[in-house]
N, C-alpha and C. Protein backbone atom coordinates (compact mmCIF):
# COMPACT_ATOMS: atom_id res chain seq x y z
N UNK A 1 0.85 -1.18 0.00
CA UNK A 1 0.00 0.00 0.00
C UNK A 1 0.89 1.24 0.00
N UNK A 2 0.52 2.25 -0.89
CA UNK A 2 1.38 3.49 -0.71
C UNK A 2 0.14 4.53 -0.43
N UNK A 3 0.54 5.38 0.87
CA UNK A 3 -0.28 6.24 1.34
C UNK A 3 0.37 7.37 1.01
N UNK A 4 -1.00 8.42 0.31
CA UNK A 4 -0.42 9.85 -0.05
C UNK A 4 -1.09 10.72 0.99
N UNK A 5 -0.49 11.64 1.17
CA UNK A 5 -0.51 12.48 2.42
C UNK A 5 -0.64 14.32 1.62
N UNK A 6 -1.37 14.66 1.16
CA UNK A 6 -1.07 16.17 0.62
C UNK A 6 -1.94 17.09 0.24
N UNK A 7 -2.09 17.93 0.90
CA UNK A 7 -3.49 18.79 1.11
C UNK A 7 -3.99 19.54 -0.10
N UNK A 8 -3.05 19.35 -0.88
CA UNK A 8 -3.12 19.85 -2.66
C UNK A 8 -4.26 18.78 -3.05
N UNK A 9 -5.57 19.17 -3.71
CA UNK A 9 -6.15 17.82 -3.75
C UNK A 9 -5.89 17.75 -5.50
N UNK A 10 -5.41 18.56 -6.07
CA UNK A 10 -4.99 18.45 -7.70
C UNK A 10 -3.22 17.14 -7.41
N UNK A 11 -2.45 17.62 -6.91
CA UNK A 11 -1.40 17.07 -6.39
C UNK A 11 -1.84 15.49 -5.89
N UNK A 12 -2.42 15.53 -4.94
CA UNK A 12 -3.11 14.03 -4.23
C UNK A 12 -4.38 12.98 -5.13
N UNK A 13 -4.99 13.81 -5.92
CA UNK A 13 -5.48 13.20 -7.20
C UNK A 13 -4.38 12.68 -8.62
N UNK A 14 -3.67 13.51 -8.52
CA UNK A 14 -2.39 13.05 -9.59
C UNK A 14 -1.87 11.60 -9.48
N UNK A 15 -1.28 12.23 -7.92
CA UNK A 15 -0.65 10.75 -7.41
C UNK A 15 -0.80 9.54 -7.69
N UNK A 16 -2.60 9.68 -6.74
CA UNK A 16 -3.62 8.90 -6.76
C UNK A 16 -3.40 8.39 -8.29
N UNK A 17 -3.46 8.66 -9.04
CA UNK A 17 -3.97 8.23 -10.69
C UNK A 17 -2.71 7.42 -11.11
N UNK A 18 -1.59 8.41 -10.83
CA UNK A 18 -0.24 7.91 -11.24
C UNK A 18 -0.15 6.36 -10.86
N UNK A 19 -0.44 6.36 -9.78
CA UNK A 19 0.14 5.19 -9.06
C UNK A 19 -0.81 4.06 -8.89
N UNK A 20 -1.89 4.10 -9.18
CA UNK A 20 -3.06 3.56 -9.85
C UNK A 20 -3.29 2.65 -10.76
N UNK A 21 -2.67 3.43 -12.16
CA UNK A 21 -2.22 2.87 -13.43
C UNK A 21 -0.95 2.60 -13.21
N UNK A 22 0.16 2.17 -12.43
CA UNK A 22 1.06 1.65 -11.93
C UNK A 22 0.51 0.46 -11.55
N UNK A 23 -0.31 0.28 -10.78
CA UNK A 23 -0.73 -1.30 -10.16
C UNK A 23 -0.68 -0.90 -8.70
N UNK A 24 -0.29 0.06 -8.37
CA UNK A 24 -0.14 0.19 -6.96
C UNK A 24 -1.67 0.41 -6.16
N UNK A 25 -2.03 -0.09 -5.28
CA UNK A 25 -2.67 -0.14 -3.93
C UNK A 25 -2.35 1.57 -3.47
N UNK A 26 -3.18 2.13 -3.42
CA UNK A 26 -3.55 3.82 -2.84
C UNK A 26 -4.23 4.13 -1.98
N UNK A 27 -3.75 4.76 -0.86
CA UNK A 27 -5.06 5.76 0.00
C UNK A 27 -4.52 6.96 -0.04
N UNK A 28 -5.46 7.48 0.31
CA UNK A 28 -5.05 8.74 0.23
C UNK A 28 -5.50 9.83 1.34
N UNK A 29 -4.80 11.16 2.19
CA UNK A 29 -5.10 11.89 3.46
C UNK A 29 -4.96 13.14 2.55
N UNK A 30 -5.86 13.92 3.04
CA UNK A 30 -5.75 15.49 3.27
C UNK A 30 -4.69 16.58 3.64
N UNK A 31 -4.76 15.96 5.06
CA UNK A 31 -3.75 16.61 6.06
C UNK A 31 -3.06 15.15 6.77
N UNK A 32 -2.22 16.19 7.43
CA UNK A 32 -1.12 14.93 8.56
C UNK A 32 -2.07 14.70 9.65
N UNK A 33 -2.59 15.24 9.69
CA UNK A 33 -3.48 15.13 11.11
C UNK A 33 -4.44 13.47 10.82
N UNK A 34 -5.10 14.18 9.78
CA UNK A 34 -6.27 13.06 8.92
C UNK A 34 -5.33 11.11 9.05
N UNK A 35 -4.55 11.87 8.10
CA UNK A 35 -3.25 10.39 8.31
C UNK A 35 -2.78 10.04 9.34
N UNK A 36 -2.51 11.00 10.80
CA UNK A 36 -2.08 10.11 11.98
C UNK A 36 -3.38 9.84 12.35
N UNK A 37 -4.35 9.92 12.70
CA UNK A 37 -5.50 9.45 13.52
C UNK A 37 -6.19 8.10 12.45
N UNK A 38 -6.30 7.58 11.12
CA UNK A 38 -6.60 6.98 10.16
C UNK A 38 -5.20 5.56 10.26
N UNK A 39 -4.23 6.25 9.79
CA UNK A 39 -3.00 5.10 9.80
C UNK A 39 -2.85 3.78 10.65
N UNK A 40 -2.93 2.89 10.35
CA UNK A 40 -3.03 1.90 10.94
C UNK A 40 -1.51 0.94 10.24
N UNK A 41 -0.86 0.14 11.52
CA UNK A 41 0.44 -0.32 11.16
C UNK A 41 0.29 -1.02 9.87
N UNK A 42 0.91 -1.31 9.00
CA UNK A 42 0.70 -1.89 7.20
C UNK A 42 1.94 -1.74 6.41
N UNK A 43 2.26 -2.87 5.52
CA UNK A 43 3.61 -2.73 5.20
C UNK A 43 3.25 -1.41 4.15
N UNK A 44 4.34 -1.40 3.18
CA UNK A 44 4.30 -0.24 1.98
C UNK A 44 4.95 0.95 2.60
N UNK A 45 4.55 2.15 1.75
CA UNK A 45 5.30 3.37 2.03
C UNK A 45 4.32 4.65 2.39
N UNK A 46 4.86 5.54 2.63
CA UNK A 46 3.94 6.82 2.37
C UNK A 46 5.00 7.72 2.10
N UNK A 47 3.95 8.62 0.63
CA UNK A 47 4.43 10.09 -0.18
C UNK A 47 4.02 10.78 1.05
N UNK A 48 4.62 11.73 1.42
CA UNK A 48 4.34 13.31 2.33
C UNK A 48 4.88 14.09 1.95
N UNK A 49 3.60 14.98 1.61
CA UNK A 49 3.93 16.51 1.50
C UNK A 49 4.97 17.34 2.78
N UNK A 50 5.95 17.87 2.31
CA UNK A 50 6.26 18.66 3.69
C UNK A 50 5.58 20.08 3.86
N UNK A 51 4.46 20.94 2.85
CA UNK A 51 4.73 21.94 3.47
C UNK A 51 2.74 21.69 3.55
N UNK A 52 2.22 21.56 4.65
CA UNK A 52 0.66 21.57 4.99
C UNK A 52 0.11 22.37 6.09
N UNK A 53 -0.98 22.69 5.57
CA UNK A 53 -1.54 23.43 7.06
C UNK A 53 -1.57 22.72 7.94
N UNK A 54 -1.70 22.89 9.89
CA UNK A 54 -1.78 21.59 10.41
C UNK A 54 -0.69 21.54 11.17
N UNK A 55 -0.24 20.27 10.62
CA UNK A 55 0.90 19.28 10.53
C UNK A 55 1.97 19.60 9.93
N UNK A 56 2.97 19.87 9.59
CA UNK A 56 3.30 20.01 8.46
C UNK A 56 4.31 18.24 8.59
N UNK A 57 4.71 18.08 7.16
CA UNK A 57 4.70 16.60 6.26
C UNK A 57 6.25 16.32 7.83
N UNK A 58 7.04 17.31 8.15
CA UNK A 58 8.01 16.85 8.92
C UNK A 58 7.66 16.54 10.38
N UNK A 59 6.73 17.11 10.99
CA UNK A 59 6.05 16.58 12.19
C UNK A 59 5.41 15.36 12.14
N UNK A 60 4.48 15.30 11.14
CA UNK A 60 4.24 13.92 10.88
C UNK A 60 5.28 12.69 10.66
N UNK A 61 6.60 12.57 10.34
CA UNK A 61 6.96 11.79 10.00
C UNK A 61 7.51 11.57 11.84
N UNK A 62 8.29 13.25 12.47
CA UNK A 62 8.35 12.66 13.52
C UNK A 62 7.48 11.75 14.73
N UNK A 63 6.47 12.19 14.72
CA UNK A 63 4.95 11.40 15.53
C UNK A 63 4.98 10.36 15.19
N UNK A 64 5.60 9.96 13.49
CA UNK A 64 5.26 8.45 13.17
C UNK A 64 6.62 7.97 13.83
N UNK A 65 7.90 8.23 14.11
CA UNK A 65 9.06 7.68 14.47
C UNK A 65 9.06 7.35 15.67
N UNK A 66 8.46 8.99 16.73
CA UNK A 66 7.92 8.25 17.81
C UNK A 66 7.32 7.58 18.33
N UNK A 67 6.29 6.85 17.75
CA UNK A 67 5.42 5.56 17.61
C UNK A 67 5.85 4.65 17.61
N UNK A 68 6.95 4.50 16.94
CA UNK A 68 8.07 3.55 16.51
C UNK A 68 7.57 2.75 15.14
N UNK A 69 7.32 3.47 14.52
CA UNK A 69 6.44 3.42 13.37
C UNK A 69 8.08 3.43 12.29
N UNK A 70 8.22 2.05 11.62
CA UNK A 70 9.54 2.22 10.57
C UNK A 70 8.98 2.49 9.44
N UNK A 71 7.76 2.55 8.85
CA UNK A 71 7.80 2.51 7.37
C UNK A 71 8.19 3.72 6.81
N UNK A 72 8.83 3.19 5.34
CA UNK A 72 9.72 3.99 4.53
C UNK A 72 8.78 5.25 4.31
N UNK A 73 9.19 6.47 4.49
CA UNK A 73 8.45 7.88 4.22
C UNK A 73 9.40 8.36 3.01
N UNK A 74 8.91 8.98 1.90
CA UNK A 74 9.21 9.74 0.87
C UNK A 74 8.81 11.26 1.11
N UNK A 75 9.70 12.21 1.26
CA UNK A 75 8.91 13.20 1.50
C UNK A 75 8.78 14.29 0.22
N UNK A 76 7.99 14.93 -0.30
CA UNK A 76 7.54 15.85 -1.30
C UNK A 76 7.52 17.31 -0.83
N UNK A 77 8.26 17.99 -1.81
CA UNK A 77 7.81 19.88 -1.40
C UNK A 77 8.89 20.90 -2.75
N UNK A 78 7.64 21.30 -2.73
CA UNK A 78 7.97 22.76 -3.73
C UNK A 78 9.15 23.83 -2.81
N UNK A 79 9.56 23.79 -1.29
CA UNK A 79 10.31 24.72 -1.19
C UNK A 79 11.36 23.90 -0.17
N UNK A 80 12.09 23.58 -0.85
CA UNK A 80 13.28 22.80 -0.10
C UNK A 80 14.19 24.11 0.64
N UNK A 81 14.74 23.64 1.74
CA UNK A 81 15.60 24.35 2.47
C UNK A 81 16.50 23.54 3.42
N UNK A 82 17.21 24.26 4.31
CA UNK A 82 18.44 23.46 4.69
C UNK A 82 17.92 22.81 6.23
N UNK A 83 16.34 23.26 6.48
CA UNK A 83 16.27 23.13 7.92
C UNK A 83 14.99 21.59 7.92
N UNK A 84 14.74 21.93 6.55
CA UNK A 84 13.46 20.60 5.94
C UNK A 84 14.36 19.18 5.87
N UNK A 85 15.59 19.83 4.93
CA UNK A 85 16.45 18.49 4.99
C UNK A 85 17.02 18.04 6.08
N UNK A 86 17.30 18.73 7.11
CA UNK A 86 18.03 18.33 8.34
C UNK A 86 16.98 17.66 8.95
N UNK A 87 15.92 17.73 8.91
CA UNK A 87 14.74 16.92 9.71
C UNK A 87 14.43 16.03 8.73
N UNK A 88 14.45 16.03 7.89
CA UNK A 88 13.99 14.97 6.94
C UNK A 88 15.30 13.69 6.89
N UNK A 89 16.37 14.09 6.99
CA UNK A 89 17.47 13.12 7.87
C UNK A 89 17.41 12.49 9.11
N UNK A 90 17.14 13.88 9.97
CA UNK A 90 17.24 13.17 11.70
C UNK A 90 15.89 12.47 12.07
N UNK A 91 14.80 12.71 11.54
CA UNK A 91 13.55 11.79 11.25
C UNK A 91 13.57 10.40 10.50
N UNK A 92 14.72 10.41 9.43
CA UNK A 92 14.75 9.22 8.69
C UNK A 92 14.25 8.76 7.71
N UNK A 93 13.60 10.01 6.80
CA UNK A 93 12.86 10.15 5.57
C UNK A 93 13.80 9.42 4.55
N UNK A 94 13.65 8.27 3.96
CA UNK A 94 14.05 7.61 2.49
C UNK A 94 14.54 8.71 1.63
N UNK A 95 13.74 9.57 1.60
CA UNK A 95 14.17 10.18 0.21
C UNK A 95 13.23 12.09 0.37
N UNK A 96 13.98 13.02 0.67
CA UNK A 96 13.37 14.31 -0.10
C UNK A 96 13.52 14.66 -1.69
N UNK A 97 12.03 14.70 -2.46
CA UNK A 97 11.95 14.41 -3.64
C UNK A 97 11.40 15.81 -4.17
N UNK A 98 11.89 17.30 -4.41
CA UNK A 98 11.26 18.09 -5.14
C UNK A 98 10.35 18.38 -5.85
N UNK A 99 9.19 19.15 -5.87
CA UNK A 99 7.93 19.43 -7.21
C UNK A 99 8.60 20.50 -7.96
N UNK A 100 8.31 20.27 -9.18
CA UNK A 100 7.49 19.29 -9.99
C UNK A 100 7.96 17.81 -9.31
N UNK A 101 7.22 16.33 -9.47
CA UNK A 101 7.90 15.36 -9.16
C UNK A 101 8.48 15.19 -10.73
N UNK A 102 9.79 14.28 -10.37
CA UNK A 102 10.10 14.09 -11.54
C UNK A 102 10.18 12.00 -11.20
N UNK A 103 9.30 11.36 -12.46
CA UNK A 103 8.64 10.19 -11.89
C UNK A 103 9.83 9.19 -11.84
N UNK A 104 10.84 9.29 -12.53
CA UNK A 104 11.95 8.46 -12.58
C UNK A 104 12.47 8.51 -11.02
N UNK A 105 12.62 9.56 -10.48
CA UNK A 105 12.99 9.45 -9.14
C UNK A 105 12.00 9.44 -8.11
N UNK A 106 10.80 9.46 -8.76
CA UNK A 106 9.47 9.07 -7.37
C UNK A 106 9.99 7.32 -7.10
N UNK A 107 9.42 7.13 -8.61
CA UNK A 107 9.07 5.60 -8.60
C UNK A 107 10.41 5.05 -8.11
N UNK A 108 11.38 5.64 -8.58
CA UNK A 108 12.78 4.60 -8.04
C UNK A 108 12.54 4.90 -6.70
N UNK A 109 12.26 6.52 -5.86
CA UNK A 109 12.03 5.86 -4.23
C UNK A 109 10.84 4.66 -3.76
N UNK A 110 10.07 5.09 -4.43
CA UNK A 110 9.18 4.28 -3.84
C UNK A 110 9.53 2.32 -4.37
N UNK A 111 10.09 2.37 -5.62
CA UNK A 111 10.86 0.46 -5.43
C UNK A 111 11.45 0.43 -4.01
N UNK A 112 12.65 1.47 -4.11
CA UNK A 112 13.51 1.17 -2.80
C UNK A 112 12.74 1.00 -1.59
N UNK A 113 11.53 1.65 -1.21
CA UNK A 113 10.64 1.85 0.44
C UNK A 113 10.09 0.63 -0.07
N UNK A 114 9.33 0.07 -1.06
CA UNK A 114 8.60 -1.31 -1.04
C UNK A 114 9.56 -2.45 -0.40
N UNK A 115 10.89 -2.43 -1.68
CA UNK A 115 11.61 -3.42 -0.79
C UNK A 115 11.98 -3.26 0.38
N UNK A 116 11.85 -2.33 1.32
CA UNK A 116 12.55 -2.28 2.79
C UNK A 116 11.65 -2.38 3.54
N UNK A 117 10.28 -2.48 2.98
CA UNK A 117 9.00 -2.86 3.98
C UNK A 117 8.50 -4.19 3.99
């Protein structure tokens, strides 16, 4: 199962479709909030947005670490910076992946998070 996480619902419908006609198994959240109270332990991965009202995509991944929650997180965002990546490391995010996505490097994260789940 790959869970998308992104309050863009043009963005989270994309996904959704992309990965769809891939063969992939999809749910899909709004917000981080929606996804921690919904999430239930399950192998696969989850796309997160980092920049959301709320939650934003890097709190969520921490809440999921503190849980002790391992599955592979991919994280997504239009405004990368040096303080997103440092948490997106010390959290343990697979992969920070820039928008536009570019699909050669979605899909290659998301092979890599399937096999490690």
């Amino acid at each position: 199962m790959i869970y998308v996480v992104d309050d863009d619902d043009v963005v989270r419908d994309s996904l959704r479709a992309l990965l769809e006609v891939s063969n992939y198994q999809v749910s899909d959240f709004e917000s981080g909030d929606h996804f921690l109270s919904e999430f239930d332990l399950a192998d696969g991965c989850v796309i997160l947005d980092v920049h959301m009202p709320g939650l934003p995509g890097t709190e969520v991944l921490r809440r999921l670490r503190e849980r002790g929650v391992t599955i592979p997180v991919i994280l997504i965002t239009g405004r990368r910076d040096s303080q997103i990546e440092a948490e997106a490391s010390a959290f343990g995010a697979l992969a920070l992946i820039d928008k536009p996505l570019s699909h050669t490097q979605l899909f290659g994260a998301i092979e890599q998070a399937l096999r490690r789940s």
